[in-house]
C-alpha atoms as a PDB file:
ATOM      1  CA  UNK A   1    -143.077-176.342  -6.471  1.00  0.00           C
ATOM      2  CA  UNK A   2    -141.638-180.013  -5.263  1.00  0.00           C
ATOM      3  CA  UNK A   3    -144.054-183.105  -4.666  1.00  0.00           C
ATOM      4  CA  UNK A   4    -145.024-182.569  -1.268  1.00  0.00           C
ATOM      5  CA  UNK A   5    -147.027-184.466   1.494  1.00  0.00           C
ATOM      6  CA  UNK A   6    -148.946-182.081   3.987  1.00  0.00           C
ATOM      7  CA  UNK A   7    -148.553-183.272   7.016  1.00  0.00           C
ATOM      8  CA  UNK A   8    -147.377-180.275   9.621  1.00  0.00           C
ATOM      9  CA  UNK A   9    -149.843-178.242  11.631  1.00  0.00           C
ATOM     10  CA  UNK A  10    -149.612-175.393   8.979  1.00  0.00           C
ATOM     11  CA  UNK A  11    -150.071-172.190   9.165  1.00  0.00           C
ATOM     12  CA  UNK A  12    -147.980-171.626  12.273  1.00  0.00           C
ATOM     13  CA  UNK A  13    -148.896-168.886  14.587  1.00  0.00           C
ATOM     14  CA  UNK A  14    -147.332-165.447  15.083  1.00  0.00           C
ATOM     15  CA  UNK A  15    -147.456-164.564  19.079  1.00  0.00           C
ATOM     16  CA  UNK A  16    -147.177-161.145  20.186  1.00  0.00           C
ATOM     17  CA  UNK A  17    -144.221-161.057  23.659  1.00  0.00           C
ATOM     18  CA  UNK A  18    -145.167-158.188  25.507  1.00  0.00           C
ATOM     19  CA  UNK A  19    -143.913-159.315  28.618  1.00  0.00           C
ATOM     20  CA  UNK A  20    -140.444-159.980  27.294  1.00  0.00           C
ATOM     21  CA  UNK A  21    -140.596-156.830  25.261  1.00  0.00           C
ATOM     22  CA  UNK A  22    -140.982-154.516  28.593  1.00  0.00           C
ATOM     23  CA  UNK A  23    -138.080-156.605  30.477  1.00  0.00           C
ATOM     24  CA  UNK A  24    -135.860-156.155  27.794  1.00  0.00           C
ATOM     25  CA  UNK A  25    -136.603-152.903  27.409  1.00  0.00           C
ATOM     26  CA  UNK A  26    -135.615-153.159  23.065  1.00  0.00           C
ATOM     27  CA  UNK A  27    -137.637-153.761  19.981  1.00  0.00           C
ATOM     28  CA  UNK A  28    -141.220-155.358  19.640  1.00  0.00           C
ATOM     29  CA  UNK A  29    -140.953-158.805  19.795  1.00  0.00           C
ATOM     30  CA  UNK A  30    -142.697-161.775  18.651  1.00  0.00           C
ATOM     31  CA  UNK A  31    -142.757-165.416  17.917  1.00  0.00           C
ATOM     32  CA  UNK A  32    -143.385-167.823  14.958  1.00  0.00           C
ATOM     33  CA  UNK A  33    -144.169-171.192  16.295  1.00  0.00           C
ATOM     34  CA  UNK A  34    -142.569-173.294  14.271  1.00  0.00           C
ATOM     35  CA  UNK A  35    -142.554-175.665  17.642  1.00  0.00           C
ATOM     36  CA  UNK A  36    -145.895-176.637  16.904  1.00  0.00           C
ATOM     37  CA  UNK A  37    -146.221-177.790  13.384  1.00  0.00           C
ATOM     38  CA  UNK A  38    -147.358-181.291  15.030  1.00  0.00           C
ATOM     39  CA  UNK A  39    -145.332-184.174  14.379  1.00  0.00           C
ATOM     40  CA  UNK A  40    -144.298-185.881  17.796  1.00  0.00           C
ATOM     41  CA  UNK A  41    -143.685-182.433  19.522  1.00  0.00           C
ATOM     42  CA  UNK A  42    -142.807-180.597  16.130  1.00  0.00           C
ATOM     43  CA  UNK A  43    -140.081-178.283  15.199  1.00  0.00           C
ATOM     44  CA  UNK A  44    -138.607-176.949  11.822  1.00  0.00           C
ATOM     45  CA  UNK A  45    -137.843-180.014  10.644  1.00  0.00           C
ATOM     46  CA  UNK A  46    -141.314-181.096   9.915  1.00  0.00           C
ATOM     47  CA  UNK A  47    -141.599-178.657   7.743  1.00  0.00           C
ATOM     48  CA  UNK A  48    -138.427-179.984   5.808  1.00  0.00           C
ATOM     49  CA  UNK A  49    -139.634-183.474   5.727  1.00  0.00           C
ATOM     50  CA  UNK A  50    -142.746-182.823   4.099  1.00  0.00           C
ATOM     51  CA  UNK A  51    -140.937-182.532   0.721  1.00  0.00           C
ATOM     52  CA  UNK A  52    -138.335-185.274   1.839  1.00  0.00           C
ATOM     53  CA  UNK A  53    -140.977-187.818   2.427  1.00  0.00           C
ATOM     54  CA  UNK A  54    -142.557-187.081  -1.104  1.00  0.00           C
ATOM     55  CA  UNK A  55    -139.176-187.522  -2.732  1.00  0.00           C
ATOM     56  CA  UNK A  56    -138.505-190.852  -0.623  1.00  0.00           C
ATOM     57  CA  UNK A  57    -142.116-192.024  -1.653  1.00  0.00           C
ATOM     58  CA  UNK A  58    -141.562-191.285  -5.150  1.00  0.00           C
ATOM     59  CA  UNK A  59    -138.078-192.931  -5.603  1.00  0.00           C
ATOM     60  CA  UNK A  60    -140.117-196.088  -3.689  1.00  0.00           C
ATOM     61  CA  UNK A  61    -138.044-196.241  -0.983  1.00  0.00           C
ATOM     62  CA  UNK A  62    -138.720-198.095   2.069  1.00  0.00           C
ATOM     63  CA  UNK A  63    -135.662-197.173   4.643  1.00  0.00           C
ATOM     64  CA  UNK A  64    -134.902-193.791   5.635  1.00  0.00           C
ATOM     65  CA  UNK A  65    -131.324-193.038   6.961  1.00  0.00           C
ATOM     66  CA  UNK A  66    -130.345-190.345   8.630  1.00  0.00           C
ATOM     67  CA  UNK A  67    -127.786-188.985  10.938  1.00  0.00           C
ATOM     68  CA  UNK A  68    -127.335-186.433  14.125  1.00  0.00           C
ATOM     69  CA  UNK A  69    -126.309-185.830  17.713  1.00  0.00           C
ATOM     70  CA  UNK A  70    -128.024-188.228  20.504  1.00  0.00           C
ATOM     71  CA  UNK A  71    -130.381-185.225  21.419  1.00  0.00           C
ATOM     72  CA  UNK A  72    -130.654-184.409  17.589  1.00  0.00           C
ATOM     73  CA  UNK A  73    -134.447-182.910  16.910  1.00  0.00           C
ATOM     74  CA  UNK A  74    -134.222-183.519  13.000  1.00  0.00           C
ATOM     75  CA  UNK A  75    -133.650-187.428  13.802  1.00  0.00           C
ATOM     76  CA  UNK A  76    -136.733-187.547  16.591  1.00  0.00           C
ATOM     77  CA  UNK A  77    -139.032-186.039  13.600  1.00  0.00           C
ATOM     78  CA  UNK A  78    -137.638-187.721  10.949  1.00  0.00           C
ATOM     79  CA  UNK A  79    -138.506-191.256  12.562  1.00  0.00           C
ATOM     80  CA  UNK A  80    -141.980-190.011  13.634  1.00  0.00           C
ATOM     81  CA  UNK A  81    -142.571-189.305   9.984  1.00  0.00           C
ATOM     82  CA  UNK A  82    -141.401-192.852   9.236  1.00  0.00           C
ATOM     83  CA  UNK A  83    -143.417-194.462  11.296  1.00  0.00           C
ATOM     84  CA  UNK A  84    -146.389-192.033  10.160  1.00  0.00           C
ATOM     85  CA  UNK A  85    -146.209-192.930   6.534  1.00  0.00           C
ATOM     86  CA  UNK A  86    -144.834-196.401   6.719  1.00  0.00           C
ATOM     87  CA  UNK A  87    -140.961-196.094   6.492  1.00  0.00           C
ATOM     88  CA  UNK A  88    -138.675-198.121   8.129  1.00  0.00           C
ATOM     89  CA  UNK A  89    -135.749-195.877  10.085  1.00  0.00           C
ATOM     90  CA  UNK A  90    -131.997-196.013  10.795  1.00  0.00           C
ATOM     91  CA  UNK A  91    -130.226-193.746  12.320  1.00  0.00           C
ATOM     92  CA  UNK A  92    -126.958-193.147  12.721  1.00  0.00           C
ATOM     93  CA  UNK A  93    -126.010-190.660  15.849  1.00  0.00           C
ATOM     94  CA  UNK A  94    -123.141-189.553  17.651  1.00  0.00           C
ATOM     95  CA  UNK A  95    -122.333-188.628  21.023  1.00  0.00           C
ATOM     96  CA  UNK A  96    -122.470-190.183  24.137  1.00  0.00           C
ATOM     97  CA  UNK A  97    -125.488-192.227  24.591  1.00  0.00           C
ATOM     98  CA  UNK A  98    -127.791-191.539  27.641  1.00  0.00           C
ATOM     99  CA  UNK A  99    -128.110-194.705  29.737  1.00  0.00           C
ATOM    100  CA  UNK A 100    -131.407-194.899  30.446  1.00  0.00           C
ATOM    101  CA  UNK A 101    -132.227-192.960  27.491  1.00  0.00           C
ATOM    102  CA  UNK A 102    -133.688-189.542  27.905  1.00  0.00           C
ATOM    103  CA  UNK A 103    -134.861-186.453  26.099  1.00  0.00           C
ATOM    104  CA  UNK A 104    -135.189-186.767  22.297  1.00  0.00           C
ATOM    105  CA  UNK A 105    -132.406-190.051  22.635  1.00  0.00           C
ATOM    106  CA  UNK A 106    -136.050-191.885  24.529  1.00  0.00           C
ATOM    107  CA  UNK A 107    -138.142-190.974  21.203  1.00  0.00           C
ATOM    108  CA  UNK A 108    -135.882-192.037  19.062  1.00  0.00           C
ATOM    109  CA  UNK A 109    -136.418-195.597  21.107  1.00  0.00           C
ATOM    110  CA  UNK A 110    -140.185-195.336  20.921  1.00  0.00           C
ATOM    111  CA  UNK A 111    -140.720-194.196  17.651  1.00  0.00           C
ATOM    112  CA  UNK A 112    -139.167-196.974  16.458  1.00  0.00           C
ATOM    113  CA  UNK A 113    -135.490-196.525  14.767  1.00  0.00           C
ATOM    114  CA  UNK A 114    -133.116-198.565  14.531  1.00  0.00           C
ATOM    115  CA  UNK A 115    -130.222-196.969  16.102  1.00  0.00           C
ATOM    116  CA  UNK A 116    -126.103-197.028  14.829  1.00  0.00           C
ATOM    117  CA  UNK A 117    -123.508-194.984  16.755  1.00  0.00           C
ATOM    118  CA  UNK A 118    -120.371-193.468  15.881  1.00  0.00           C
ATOM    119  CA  UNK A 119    -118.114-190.626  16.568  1.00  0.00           C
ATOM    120  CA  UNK A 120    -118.929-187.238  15.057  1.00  0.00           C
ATOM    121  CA  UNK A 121    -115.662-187.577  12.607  1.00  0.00           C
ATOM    122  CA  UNK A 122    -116.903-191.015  11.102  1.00  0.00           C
ATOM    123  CA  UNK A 123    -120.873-189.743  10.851  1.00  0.00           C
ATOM    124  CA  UNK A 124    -120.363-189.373   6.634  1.00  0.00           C
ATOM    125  CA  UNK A 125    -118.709-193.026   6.478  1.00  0.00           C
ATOM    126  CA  UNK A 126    -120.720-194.678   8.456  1.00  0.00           C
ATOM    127  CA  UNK A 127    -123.504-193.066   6.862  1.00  0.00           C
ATOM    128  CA  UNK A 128    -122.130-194.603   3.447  1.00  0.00           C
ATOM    129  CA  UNK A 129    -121.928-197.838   5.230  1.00  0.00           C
ATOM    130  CA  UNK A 130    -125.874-198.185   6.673  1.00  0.00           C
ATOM    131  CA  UNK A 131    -126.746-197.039   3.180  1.00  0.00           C
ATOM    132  CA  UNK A 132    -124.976-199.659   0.997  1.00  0.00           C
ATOM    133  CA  UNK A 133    -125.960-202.655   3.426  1.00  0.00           C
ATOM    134  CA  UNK A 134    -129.478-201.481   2.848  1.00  0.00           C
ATOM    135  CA  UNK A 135    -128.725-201.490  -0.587  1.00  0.00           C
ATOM    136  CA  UNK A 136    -127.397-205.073  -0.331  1.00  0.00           C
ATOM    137  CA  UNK A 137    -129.818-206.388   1.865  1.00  0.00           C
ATOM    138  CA  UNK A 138    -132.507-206.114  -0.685  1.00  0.00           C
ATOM    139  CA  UNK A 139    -133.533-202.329   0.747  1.00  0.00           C
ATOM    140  CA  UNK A 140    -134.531-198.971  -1.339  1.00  0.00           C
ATOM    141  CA  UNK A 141    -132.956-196.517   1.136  1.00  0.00           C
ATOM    142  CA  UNK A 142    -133.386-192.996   1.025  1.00  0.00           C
ATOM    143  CA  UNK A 143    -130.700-190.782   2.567  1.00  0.00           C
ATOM    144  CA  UNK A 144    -131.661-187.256   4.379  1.00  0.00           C
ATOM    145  CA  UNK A 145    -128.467-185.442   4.965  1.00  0.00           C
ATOM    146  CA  UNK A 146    -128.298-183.994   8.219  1.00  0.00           C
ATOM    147  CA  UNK A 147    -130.437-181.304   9.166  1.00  0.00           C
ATOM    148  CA  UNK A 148    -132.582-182.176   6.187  1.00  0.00           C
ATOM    149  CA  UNK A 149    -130.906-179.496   4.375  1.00  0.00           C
ATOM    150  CA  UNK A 150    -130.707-180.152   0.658  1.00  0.00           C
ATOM    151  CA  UNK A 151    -132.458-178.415  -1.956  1.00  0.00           C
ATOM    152  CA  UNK A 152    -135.452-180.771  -1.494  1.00  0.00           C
ATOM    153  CA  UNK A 153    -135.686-179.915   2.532  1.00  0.00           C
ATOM    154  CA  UNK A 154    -135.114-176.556   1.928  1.00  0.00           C
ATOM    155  CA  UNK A 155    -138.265-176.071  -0.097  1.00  0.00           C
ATOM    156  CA  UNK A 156    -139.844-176.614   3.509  1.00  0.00           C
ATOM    157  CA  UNK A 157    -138.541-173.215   4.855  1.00  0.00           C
ATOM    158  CA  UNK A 158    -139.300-171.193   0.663  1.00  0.00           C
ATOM    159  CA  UNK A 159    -142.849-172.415   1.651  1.00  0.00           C
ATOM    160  CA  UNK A 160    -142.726-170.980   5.586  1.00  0.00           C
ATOM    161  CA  UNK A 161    -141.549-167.669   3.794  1.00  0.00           C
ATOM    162  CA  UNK A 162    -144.712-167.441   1.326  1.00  0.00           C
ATOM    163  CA  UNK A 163    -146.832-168.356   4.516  1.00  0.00           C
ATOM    164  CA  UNK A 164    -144.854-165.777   7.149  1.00  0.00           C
ATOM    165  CA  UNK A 165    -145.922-163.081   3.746  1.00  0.00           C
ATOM    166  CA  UNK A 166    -149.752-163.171   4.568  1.00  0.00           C
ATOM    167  CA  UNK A 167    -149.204-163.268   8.252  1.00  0.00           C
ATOM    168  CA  UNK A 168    -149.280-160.032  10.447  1.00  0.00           C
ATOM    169  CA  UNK A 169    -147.105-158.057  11.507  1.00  0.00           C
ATOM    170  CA  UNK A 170    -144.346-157.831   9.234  1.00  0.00           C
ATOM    171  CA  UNK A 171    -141.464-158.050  10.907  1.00  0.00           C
ATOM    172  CA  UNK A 172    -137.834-155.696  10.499  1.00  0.00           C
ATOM    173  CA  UNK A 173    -135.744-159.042  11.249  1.00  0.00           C
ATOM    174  CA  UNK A 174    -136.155-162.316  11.580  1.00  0.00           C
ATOM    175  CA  UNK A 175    -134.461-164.290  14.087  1.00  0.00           C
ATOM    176  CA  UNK A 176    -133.622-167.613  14.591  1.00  0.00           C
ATOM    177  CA  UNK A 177    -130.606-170.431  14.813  1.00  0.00           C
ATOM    178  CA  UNK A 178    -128.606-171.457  11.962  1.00  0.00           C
ATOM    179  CA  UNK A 179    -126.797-174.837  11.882  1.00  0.00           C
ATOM    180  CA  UNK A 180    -127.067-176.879   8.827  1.00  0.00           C
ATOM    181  CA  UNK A 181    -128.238-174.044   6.755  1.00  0.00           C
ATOM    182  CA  UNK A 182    -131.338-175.154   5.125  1.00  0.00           C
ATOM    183  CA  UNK A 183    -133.914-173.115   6.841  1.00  0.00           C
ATOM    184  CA  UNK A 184    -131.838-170.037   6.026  1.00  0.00           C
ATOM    185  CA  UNK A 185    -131.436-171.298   2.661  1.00  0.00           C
ATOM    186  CA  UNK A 186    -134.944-171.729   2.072  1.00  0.00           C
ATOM    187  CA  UNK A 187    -135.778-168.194   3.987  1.00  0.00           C
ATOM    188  CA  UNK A 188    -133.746-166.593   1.230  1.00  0.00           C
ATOM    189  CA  UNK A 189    -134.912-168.288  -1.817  1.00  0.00           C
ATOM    190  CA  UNK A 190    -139.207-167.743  -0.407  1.00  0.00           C
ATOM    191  CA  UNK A 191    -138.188-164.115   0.630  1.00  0.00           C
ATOM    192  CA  UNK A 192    -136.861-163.692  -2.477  1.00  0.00           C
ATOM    193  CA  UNK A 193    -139.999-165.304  -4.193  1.00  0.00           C
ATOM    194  CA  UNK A 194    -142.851-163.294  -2.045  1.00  0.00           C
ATOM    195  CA  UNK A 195    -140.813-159.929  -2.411  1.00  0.00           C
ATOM    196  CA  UNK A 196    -139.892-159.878   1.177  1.00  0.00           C
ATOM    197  CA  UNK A 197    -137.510-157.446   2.403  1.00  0.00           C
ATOM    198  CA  UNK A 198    -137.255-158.101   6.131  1.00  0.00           C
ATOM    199  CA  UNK A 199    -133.288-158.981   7.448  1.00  0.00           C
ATOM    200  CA  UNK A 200    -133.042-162.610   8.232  1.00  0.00           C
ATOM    201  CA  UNK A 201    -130.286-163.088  10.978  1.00  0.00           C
ATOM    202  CA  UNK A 202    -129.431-166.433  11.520  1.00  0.00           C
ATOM    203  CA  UNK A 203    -127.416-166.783  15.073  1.00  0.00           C
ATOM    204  CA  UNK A 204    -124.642-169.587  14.501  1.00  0.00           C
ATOM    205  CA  UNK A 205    -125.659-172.809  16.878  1.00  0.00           C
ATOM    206  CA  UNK A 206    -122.016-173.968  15.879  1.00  0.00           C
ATOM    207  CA  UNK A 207    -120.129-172.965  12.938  1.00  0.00           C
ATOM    208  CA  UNK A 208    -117.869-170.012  12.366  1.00  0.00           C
ATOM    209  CA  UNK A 209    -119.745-167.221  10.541  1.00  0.00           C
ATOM    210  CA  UNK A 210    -117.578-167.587   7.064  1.00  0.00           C
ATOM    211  CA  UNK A 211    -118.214-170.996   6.804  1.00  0.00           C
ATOM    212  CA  UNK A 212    -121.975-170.833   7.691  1.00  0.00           C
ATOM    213  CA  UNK A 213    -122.568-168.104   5.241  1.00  0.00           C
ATOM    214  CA  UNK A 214    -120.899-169.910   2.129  1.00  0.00           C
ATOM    215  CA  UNK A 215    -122.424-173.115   3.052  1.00  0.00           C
ATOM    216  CA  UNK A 216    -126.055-170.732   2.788  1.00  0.00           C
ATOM    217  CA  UNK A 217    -125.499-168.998  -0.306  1.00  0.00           C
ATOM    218  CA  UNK A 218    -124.648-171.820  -1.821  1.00  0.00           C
ATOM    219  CA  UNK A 219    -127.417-173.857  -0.518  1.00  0.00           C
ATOM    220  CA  UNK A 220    -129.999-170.940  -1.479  1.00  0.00           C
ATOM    221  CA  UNK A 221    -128.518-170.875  -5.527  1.00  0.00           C
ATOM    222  CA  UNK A 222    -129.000-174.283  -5.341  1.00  0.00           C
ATOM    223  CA  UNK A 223    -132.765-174.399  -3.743  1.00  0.00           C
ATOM    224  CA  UNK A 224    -133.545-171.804  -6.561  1.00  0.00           C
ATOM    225  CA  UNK A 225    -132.164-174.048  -9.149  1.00  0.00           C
ATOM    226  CA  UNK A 226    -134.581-176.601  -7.845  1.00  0.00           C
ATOM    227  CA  UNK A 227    -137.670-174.164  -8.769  1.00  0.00           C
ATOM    228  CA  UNK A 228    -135.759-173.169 -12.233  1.00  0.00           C
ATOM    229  CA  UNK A 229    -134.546-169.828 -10.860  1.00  0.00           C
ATOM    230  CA  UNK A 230    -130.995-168.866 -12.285  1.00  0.00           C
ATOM    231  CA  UNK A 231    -130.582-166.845  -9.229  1.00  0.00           C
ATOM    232  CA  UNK A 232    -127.159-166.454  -6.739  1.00  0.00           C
ATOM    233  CA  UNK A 233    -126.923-165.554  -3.237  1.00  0.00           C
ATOM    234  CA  UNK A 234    -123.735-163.688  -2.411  1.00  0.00           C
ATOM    235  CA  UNK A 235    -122.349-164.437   1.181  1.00  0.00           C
ATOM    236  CA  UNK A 236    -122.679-161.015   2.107  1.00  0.00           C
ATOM    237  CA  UNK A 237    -126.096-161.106   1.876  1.00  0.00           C
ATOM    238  CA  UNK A 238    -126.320-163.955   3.793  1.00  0.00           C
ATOM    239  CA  UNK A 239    -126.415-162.463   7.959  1.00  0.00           C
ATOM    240  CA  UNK A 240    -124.666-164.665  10.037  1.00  0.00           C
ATOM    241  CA  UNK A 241    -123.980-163.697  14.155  1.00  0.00           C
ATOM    242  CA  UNK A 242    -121.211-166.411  15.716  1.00  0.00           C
ATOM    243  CA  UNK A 243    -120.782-164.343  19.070  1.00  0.00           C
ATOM    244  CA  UNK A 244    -122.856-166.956  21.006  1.00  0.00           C
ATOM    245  CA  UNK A 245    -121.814-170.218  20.141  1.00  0.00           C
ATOM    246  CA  UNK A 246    -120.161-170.227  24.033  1.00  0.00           C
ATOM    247  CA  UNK A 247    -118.443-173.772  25.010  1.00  0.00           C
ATOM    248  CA  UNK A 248    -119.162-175.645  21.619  1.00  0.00           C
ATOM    249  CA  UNK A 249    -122.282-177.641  19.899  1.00  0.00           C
ATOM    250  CA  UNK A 250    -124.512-178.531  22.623  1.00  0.00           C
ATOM    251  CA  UNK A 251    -122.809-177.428  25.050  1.00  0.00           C
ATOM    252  CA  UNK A 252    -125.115-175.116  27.405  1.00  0.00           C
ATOM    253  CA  UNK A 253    -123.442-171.838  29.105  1.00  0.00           C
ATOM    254  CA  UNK A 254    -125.234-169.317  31.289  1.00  0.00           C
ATOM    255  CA  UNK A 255    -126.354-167.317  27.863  1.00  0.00           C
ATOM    256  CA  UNK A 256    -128.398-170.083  27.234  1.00  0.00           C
ATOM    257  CA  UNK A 257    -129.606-170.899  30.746  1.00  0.00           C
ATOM    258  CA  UNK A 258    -130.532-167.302  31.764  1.00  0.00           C
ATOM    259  CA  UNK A 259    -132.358-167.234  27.735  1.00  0.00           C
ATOM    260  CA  UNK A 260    -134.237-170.281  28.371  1.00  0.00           C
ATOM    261  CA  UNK A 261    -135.346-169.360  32.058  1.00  0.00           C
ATOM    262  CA  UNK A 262    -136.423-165.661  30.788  1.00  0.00           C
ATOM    263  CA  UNK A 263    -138.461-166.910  27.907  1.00  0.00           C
ATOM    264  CA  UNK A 264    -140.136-169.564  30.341  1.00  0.00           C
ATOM    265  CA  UNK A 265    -141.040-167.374  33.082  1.00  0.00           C
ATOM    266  CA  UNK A 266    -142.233-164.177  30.895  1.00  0.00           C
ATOM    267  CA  UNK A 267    -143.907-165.579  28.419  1.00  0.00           C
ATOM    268  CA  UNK A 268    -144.411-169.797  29.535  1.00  0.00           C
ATOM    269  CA  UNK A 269    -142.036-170.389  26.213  1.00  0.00           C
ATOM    270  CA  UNK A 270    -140.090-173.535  26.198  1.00  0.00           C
ATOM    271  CA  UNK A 271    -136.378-173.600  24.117  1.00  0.00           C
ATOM    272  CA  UNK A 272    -134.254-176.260  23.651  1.00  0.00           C
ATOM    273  CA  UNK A 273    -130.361-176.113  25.391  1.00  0.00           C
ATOM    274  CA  UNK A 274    -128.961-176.570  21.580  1.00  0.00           C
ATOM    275  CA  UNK A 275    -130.926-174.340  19.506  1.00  0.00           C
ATOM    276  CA  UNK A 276    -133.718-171.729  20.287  1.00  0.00           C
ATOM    277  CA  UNK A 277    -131.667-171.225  23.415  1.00  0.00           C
ATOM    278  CA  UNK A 278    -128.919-170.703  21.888  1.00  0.00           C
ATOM    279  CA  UNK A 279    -130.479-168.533  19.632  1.00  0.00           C
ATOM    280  CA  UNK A 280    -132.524-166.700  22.302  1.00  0.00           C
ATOM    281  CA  UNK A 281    -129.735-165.545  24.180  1.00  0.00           C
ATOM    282  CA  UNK A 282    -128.230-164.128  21.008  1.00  0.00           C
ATOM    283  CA  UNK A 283    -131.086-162.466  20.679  1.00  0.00           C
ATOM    284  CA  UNK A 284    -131.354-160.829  24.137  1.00  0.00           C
ATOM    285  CA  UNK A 285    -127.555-160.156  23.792  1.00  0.00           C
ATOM    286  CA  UNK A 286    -128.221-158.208  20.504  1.00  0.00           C
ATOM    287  CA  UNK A 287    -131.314-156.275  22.181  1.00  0.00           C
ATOM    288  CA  UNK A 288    -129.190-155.432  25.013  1.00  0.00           C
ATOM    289  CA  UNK A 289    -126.307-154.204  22.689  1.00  0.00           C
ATOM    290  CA  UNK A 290    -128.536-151.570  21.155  1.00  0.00           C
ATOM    291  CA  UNK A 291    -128.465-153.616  17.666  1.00  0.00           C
ATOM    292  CA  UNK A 292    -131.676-152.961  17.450  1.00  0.00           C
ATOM    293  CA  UNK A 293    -133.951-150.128  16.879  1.00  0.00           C
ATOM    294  CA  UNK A 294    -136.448-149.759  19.857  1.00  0.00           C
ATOM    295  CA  UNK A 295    -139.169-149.393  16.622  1.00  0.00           C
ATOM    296  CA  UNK A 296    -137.839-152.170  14.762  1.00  0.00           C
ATOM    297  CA  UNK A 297    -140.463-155.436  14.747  1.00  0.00           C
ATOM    298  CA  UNK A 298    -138.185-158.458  15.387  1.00  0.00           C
ATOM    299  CA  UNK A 299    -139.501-162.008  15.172  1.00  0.00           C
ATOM    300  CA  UNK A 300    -138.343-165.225  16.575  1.00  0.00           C
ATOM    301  CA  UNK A 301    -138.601-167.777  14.569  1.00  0.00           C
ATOM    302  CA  UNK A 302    -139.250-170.825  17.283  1.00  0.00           C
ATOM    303  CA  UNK A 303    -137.335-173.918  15.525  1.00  0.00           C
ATOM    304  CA  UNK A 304    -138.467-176.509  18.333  1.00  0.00           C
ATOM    305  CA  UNK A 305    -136.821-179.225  20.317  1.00  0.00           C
ATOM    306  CA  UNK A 306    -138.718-178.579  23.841  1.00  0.00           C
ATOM    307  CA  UNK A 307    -137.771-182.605  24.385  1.00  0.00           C
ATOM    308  CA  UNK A 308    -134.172-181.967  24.984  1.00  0.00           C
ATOM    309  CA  UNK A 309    -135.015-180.134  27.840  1.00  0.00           C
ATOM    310  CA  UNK A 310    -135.791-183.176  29.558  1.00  0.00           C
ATOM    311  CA  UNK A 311    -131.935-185.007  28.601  1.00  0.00           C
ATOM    312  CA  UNK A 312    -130.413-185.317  32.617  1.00  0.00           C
ATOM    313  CA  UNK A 313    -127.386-183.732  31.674  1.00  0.00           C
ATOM    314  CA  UNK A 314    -129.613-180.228  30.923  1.00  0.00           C
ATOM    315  CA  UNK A 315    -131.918-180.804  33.674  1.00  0.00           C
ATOM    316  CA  UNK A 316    -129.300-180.509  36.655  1.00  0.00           C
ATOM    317  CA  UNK A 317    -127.982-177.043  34.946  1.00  0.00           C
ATOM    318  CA  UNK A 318    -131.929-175.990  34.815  1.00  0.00           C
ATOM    319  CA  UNK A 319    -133.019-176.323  38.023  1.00  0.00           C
END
């Protein structure tokens, strides 16, 4: 395994949903809680940046840079671990800033980044451009691509695999939201690893199925090269679902409204607008489809990002 720095609320716990089981009337359900593994209101990024950190620390670098949407999750945790461990923070985010800032866009502020913005077409140059003026100004910058998802963050999500393995029950399917790929990367590769034969079903946040699944695959062959596994990952094994990505990234429909409002008042769960509620009201779509086998054991993997619930431009659709 990768140098690592333990820093998340591990094990996560597995929750039982009764009460949304009998109101939608499908499989067993319950929930990994992957939004409390501790690190300035958690989230599956945590995870990710255990193994990120350790790299950064052992290429003695002293400036993380990262990028993501104003509301992005991976950039509130990501500067929480910098301050944590000592890391200066840049971040470079696009979208239209929140004026006062709200949501995750606040944290950012209080956790102390330094903040760049761009538009979503000129994230990778301007990423280029943060990192070389670090560079130049005397820095040792350490880039985290976005989402965390490289072989290195990935390991984050092998590790939550070998963890979900001695945790009861064992689920038929895991479910869950797919954007950047690396959790479902890293799924694959520790499922693989621990001998796990439960479906992993990532539902799309954004990106057409074809593209998510060769962007996974080849993410996964990589993350196993890592470890010194010669092993591929064809993209039909990878499961992809892009039925629910409604109006666009970030963009929150009635799917995601009616998800996040069922999972709050059945079982006082909190999703994000972006991605468990996206995810969520794939899920409940699936269930009410018939995908599902009312025996099957289906678990939702709970990425985080409860803070974005509190960004205005959610809050008016909410209440």
């Amino acid at each position: 395994m990768k140098p690592r720095i333990e820093f998340a609320h591990l094990p996560t716990k597995i929750e039982a949903l009764p009460r949304l089981s009998a109101a939608l009337q499908g499989p067993r359900l319950y929930v990994k809680r992957d939004d409390q593994t501790g690190l300035a209101f958690g989230g599956n990024k945590t995870r990710k940046l255990e193994y990120l950190l350790a790299e950064a620390r052992n290429q003695e670098a002293d400036l993380l840079i990262t990028a993501g949407a104003v509301q992005s999750n991976h950039c509130r945790q990501t500067v929480a671990a910098a301050s944590r461990f000592g890391f200066d923070c840049i971040l470079v985010l696009f979208g239209e800033p929140p004026d006062p800032p709200d949501g995750n866009h606040l944290l950012h502020y209080l956790l102390g980044a330094d903040i760049v913005f761009t538009e979503r077409e000129n994230v990778k140059d301007k990423l280029e451009e943060v990192f070389q003026k670090g560079q130049t100004d005397g820095r040792k910058p350490y880039l985290i691509p976005y989402g965390g998802s490289n072989p290195t963050g990935a390991m984050g999500y092998v590790n939550a695999m070998l963890e979900l393995a001695q945790q009861d029950p064992t689920p038929d399917w895991i479910i869950f939201p797919s954007s950047s790929g690396g959790t479902q990367a890293g799924m694959m590769v520790g499922g693989r690893i621990s001998g796990y034969t439960c479906k992993i079903l990532g539902i799309s946040v954004d990106e057409p199925a074809s593209a998510l699944k060769a962007n996974v695959a080849k993410l996964a062959a990589d993350t196993a090269a890592s470890l010194g596994k010669d092993w591929k990952f064809t993209e039909d094994e990878v499961l992809v679902n892009d039925d629910y990505t409604g109006g666009g990234y970030a963009v929150m429909g009635e799917p995601e409204i009616e998800a996040i409002r069922l999972f709050a008042q059945k079982e006082a769960l909190l999703l994000d607008p972006v991605y468990t509620g996206r995810a969520a009201a794939g899920l409940i779509g699936l269930i009410r489809k018939g995908f599902f086998d009312t025996s099957d054991t289906v678990l939702f993997w709970h990425t985080g990002g409860g803070p974005a619930l509190f960004a205005n431009k959610y809050q008016e659709k909410l209440v």
